[in-house]
PDB file of N, CA and C in Angstrom:
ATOM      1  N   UNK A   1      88.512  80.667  96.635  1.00  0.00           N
ATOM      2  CA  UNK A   1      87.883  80.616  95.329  1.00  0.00           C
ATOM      3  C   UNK A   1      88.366  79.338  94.637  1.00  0.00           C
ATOM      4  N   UNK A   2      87.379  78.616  93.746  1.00  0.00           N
ATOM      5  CA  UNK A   2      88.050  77.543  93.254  1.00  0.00           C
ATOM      6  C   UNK A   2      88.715  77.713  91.723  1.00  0.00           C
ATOM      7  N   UNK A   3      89.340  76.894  91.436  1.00  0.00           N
ATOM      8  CA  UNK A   3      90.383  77.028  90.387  1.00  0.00           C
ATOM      9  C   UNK A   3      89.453  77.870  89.490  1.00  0.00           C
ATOM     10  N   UNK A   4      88.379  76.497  88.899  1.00  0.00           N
ATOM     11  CA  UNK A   4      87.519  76.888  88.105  1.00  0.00           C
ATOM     12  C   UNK A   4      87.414  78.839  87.530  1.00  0.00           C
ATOM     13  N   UNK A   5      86.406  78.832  88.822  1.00  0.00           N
ATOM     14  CA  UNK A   5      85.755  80.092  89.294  1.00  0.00           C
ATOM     15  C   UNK A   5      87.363  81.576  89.175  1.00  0.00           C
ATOM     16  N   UNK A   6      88.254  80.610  89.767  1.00  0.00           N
ATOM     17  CA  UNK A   6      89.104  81.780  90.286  1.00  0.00           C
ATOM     18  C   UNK A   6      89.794  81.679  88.468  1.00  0.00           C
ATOM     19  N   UNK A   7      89.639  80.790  87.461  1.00  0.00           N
ATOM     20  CA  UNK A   7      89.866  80.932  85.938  1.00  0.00           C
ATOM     21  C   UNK A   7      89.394  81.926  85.426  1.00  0.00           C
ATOM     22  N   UNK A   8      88.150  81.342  85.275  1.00  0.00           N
ATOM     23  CA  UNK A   8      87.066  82.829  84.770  1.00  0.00           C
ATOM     24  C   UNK A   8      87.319  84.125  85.432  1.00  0.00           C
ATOM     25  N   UNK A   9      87.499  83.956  86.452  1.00  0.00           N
ATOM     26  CA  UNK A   9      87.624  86.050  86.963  1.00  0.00           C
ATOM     27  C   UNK A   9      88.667  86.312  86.432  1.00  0.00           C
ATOM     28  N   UNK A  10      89.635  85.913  86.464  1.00  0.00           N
ATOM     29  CA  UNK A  10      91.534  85.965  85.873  1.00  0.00           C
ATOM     30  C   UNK A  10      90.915  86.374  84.333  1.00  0.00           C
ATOM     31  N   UNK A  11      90.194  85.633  83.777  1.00  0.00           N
ATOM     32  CA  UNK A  11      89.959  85.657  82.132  1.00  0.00           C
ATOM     33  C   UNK A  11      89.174  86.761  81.776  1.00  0.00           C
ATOM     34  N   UNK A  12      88.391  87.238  82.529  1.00  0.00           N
ATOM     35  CA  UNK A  12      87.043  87.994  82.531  1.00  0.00           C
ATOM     36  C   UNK A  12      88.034  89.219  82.854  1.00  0.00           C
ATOM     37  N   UNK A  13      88.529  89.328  84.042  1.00  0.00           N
ATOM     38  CA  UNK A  13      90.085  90.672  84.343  1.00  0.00           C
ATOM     39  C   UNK A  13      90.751  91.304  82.538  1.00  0.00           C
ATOM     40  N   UNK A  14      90.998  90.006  82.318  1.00  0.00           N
ATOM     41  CA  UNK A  14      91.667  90.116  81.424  1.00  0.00           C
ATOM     42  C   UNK A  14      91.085  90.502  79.455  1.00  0.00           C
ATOM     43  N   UNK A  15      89.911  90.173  79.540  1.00  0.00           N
ATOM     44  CA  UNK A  15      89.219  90.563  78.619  1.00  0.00           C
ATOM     45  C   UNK A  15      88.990  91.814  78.679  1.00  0.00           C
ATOM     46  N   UNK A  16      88.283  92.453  80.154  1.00  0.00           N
ATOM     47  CA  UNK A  16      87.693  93.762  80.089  1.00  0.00           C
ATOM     48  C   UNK A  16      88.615  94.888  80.115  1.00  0.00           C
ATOM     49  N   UNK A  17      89.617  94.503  80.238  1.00  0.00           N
ATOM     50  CA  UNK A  17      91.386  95.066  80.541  1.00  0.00           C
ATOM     51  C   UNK A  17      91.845  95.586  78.883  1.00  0.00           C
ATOM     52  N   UNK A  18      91.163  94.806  77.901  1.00  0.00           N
ATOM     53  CA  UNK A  18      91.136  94.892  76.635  1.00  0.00           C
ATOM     54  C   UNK A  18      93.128  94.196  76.628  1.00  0.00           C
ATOM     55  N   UNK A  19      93.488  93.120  77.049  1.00  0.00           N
ATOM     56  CA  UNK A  19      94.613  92.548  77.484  1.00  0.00           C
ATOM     57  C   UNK A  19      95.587  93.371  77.841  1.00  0.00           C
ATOM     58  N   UNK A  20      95.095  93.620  79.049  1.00  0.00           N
ATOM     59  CA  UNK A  20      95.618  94.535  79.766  1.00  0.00           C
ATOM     60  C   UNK A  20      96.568  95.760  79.742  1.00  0.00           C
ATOM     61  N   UNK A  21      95.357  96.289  78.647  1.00  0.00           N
ATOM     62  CA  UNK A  21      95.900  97.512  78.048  1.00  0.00           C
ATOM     63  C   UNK A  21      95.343  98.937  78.210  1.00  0.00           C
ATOM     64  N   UNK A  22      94.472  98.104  79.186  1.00  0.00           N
ATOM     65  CA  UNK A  22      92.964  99.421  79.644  1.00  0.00           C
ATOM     66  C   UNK A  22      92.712  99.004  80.934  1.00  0.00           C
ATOM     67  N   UNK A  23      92.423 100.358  82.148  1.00  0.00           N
ATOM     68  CA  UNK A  23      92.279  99.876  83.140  1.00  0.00           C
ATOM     69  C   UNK A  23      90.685  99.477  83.509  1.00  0.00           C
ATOM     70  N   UNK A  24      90.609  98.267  84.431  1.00  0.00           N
ATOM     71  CA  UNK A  24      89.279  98.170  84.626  1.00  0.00           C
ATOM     72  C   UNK A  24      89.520  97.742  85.976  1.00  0.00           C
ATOM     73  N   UNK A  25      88.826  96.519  86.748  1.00  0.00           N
ATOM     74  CA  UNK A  25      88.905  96.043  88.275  1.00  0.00           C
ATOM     75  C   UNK A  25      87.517  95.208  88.446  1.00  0.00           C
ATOM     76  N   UNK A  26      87.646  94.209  89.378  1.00  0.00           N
ATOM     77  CA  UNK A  26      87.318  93.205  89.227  1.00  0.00           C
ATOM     78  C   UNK A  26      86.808  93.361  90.844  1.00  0.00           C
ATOM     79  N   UNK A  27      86.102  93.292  91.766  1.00  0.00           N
ATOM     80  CA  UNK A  27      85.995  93.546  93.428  1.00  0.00           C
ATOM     81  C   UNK A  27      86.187  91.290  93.802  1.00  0.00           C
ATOM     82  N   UNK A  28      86.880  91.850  95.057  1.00  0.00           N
ATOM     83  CA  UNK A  28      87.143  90.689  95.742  1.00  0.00           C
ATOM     84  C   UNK A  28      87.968  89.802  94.822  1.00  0.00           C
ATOM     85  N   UNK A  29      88.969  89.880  93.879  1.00  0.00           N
ATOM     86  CA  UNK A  29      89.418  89.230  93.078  1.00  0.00           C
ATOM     87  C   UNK A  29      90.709  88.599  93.299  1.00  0.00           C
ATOM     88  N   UNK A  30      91.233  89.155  94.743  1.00  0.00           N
ATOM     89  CA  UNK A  30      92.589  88.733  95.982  1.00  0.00           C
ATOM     90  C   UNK A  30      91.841  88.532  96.885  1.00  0.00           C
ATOM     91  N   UNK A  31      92.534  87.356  97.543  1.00  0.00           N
ATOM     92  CA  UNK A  31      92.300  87.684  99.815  1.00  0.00           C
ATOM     93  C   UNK A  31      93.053  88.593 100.005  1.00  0.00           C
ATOM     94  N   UNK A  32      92.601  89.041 101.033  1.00  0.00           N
ATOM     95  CA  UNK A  32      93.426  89.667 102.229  1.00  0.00           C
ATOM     96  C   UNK A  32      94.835  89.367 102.479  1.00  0.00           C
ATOM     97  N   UNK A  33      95.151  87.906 102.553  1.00  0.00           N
ATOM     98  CA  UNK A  33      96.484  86.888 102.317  1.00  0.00           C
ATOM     99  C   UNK A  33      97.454  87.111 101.032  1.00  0.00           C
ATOM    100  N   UNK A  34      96.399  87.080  99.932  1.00  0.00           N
ATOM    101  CA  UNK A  34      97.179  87.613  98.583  1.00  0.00           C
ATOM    102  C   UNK A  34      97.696  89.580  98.671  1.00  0.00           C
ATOM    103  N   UNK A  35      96.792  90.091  99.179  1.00  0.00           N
ATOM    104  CA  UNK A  35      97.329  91.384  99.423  1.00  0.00           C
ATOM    105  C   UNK A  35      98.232  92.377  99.937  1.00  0.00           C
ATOM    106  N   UNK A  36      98.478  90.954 101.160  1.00  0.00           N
ATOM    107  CA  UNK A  36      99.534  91.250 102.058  1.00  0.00           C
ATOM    108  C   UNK A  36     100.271  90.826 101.599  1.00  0.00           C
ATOM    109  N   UNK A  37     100.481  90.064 100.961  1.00  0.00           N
ATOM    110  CA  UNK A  37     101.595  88.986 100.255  1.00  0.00           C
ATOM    111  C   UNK A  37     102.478  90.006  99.547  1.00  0.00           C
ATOM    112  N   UNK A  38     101.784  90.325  97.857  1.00  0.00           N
ATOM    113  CA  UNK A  38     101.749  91.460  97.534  1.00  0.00           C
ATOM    114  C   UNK A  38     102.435  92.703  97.628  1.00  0.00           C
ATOM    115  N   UNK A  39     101.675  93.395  99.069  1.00  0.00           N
ATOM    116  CA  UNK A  39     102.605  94.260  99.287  1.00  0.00           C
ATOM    117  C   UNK A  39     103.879  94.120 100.009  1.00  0.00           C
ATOM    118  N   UNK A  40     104.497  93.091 100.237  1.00  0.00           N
ATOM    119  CA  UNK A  40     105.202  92.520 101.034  1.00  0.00           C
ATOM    120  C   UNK A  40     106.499  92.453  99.521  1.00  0.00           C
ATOM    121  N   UNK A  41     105.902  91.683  98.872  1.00  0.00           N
ATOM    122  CA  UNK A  41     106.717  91.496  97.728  1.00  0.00           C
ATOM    123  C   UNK A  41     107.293  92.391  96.548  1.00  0.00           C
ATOM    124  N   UNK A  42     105.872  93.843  96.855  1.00  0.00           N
ATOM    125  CA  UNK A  42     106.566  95.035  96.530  1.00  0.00           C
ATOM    126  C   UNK A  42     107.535  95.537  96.991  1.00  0.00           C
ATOM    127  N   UNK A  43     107.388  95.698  98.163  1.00  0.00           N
ATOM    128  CA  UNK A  43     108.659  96.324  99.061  1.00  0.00           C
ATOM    129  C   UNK A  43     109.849  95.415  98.566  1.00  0.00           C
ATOM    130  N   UNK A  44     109.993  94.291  98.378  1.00  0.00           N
ATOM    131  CA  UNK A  44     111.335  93.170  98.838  1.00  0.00           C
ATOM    132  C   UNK A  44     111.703  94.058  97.202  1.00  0.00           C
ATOM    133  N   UNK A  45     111.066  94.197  95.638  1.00  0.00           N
ATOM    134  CA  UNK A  45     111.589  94.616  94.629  1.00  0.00           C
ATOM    135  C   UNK A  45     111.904  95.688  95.047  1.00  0.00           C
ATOM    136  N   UNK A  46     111.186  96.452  95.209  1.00  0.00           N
ATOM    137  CA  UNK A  46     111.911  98.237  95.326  1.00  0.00           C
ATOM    138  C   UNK A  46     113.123  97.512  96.003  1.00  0.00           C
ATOM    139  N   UNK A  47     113.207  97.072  97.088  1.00  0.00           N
ATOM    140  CA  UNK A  47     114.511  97.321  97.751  1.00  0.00           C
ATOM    141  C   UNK A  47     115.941  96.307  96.977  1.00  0.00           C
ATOM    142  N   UNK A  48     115.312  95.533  96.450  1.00  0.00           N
ATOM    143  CA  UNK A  48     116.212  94.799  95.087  1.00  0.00           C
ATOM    144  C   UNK A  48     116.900  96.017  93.842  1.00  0.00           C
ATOM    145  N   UNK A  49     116.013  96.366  93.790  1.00  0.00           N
ATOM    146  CA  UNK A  49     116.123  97.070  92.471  1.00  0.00           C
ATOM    147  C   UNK A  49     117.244  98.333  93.151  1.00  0.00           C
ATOM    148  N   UNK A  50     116.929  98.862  94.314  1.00  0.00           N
ATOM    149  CA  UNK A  50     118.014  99.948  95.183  1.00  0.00           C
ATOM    150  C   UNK A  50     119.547  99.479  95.382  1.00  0.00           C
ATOM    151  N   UNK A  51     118.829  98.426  95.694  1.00  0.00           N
ATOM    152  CA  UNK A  51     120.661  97.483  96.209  1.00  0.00           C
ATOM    153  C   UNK A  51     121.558  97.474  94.541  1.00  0.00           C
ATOM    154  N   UNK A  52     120.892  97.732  93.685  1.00  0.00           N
ATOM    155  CA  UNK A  52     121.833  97.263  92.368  1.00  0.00           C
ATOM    156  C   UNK A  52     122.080  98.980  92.389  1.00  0.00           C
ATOM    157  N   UNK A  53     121.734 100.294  92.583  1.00  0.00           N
ATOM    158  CA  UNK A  53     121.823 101.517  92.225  1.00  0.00           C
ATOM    159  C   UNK A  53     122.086 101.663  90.619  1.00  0.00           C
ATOM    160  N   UNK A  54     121.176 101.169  90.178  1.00  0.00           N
ATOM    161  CA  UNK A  54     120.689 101.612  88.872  1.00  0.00           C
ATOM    162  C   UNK A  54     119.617 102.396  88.283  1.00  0.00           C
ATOM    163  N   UNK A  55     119.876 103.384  89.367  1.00  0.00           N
ATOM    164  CA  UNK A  55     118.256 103.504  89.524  1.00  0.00           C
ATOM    165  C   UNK A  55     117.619 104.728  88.062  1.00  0.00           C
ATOM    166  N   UNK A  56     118.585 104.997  86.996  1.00  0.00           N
ATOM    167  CA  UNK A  56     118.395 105.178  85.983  1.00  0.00           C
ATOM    168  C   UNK A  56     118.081 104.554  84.545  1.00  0.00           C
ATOM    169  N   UNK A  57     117.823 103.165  85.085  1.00  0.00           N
ATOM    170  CA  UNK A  57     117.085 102.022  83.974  1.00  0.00           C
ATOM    171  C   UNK A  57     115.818 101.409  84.398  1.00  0.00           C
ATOM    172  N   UNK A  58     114.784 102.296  85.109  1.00  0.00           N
ATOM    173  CA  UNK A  58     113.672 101.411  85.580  1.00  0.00           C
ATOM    174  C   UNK A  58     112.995 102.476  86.783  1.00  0.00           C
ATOM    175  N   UNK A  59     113.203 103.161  87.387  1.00  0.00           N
ATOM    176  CA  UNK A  59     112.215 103.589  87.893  1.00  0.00           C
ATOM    177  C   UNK A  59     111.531 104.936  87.417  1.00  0.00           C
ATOM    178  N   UNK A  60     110.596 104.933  87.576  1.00  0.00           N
ATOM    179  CA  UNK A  60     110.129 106.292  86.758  1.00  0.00           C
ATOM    180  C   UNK A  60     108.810 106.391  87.715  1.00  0.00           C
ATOM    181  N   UNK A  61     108.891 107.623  87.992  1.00  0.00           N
ATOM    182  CA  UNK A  61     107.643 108.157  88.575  1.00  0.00           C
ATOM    183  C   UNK A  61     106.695 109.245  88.330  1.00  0.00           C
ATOM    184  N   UNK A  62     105.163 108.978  88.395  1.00  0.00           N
ATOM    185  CA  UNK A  62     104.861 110.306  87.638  1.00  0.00           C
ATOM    186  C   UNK A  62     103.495 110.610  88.403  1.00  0.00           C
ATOM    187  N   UNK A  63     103.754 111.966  88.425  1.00  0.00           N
ATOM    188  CA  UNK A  63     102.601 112.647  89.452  1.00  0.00           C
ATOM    189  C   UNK A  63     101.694 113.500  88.835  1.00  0.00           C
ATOM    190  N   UNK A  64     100.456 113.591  88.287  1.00  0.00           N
ATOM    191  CA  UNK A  64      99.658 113.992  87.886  1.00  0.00           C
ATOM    192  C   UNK A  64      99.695 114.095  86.034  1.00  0.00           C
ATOM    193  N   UNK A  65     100.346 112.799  85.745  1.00  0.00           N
ATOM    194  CA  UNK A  65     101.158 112.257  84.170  1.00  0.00           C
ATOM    195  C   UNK A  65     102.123 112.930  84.116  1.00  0.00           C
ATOM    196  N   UNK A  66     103.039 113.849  85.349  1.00  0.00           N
ATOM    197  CA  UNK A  66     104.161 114.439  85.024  1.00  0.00           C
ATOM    198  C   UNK A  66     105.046 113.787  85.257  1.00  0.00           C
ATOM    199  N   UNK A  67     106.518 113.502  84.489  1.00  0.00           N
ATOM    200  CA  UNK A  67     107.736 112.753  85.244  1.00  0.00           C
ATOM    201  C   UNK A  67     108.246 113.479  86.253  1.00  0.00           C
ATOM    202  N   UNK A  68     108.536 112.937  87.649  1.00  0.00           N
ATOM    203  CA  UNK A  68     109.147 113.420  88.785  1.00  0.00           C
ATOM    204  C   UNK A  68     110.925 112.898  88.619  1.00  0.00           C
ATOM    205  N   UNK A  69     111.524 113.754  88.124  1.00  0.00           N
ATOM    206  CA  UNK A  69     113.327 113.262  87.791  1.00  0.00           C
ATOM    207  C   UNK A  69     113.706 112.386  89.273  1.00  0.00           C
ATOM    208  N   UNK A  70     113.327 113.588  90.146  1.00  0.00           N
ATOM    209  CA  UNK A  70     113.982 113.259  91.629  1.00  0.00           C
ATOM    210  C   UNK A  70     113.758 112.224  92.732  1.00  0.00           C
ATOM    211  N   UNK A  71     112.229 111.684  91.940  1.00  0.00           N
ATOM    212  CA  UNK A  71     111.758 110.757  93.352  1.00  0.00           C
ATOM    213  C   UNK A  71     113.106 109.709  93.613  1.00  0.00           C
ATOM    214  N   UNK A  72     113.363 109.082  92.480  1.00  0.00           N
ATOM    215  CA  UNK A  72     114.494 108.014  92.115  1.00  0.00           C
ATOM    216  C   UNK A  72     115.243 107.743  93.516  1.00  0.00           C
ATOM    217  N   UNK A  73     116.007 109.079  93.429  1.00  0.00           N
ATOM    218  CA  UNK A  73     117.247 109.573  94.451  1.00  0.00           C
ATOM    219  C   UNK A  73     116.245 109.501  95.832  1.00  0.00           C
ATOM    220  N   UNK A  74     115.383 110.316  95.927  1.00  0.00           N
ATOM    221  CA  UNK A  74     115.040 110.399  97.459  1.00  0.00           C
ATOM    222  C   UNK A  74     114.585 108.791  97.469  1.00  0.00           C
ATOM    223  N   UNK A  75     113.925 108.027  97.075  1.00  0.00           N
ATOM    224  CA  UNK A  75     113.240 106.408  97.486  1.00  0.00           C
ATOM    225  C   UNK A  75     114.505 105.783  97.790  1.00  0.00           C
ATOM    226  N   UNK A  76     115.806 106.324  96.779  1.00  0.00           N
ATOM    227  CA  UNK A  76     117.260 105.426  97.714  1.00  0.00           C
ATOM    228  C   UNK A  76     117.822 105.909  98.890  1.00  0.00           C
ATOM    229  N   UNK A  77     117.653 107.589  98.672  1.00  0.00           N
ATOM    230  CA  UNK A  77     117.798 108.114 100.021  1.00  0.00           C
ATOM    231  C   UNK A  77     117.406 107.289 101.530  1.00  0.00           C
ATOM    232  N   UNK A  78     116.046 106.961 100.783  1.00  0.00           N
ATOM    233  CA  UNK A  78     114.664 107.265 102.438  1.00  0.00           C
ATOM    234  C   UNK A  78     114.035 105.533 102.192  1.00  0.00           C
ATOM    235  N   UNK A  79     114.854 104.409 102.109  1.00  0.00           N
ATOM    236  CA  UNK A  79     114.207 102.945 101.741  1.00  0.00           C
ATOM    237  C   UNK A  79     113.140 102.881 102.983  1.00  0.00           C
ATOM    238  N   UNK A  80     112.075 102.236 102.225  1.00  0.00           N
ATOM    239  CA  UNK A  80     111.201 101.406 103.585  1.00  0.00           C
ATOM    240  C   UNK A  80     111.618 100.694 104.499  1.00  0.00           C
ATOM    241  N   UNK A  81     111.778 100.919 105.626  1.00  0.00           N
ATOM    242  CA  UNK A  81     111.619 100.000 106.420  1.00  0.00           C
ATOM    243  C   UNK A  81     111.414  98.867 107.076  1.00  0.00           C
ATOM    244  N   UNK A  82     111.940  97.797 107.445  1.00  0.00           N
ATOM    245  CA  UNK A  82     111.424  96.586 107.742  1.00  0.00           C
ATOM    246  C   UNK A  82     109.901  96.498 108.036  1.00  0.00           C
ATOM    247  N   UNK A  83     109.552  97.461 109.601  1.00  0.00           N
ATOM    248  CA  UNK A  83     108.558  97.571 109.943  1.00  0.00           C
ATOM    249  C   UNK A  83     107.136  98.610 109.407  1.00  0.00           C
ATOM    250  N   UNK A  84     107.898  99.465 108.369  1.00  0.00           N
ATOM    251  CA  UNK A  84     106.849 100.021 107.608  1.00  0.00           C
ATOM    252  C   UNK A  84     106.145  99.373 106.619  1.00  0.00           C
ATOM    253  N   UNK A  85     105.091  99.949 106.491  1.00  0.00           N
ATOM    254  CA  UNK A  85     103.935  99.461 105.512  1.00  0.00           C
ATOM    255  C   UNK A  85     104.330 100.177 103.951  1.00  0.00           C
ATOM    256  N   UNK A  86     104.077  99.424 103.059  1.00  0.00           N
ATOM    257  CA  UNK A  86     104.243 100.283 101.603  1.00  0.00           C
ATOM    258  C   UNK A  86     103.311 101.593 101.773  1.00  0.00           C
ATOM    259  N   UNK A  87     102.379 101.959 102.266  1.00  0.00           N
ATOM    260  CA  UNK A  87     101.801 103.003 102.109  1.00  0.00           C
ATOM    261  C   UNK A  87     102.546 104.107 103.336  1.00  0.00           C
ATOM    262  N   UNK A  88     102.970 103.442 104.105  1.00  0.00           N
ATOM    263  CA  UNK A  88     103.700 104.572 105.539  1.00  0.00           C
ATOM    264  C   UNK A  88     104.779 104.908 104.784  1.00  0.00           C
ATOM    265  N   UNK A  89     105.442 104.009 103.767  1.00  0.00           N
ATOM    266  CA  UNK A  89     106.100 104.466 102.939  1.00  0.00           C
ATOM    267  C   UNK A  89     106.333 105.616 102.181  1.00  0.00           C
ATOM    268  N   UNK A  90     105.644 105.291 101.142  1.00  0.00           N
ATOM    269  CA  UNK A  90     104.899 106.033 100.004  1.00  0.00           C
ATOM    270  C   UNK A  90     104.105 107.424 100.844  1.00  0.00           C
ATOM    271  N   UNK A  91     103.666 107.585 101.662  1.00  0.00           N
ATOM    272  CA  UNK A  91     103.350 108.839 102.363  1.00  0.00           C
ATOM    273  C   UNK A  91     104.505 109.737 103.184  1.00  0.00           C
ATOM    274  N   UNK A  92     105.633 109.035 103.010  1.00  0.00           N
ATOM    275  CA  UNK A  92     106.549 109.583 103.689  1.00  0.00           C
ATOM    276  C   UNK A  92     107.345 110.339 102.120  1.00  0.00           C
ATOM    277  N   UNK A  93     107.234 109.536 101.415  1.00  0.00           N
ATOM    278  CA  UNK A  93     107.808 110.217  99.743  1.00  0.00           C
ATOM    279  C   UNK A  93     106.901 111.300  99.463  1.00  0.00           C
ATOM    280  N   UNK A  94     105.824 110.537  99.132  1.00  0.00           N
ATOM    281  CA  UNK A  94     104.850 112.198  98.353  1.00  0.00           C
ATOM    282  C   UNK A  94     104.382 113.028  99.511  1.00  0.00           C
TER     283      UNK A  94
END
């Protein structure tokens, strides 16, 4: 996508988002490259954020708008894997 083009969708995201305070979505608005990236870079935080065991200033999880107290403990319990995927993950938690 070019800068231009890839401006306006970023801006247009961000308008209909009501600044990103409302959810909306945008189709094709990452590659494939950015996605993997992404989830790649999710995993590396979760596992940042584990290594400090603070895990009572920042993670919060919530399952059907309910707070889950316990996920916290089991995600330090049970870390992802090198070779797992964030979702082989995350299916191994919930």
């Amino acid at each position: 996508m070019n800068n231009e083009k890839n401006s306006k969708t970023w801006k247009k995201l961000y308008q209909n988002s009501q600044e990103l305070t409302k959810p909306t979505s945008i189709d094709n608005i990452l590659s494939d490259d950015d996605v993997t990236f992404l989830k790649q870079e999710l995993k590396n935080i979760i596992n940042r954020f584990l290594d400090k065991g603070e895990l009572h200033k920042g993670i919060k999880v919530y399952i059907n708008h309910e707070l889950q107290n316990g996920i916290a403990e089991e995600m330090a319990a049970n870390r992802p894997e090198e070779n797992e995927t964030i979702e082989q993950w995350c299916m191994k938690l919930f």
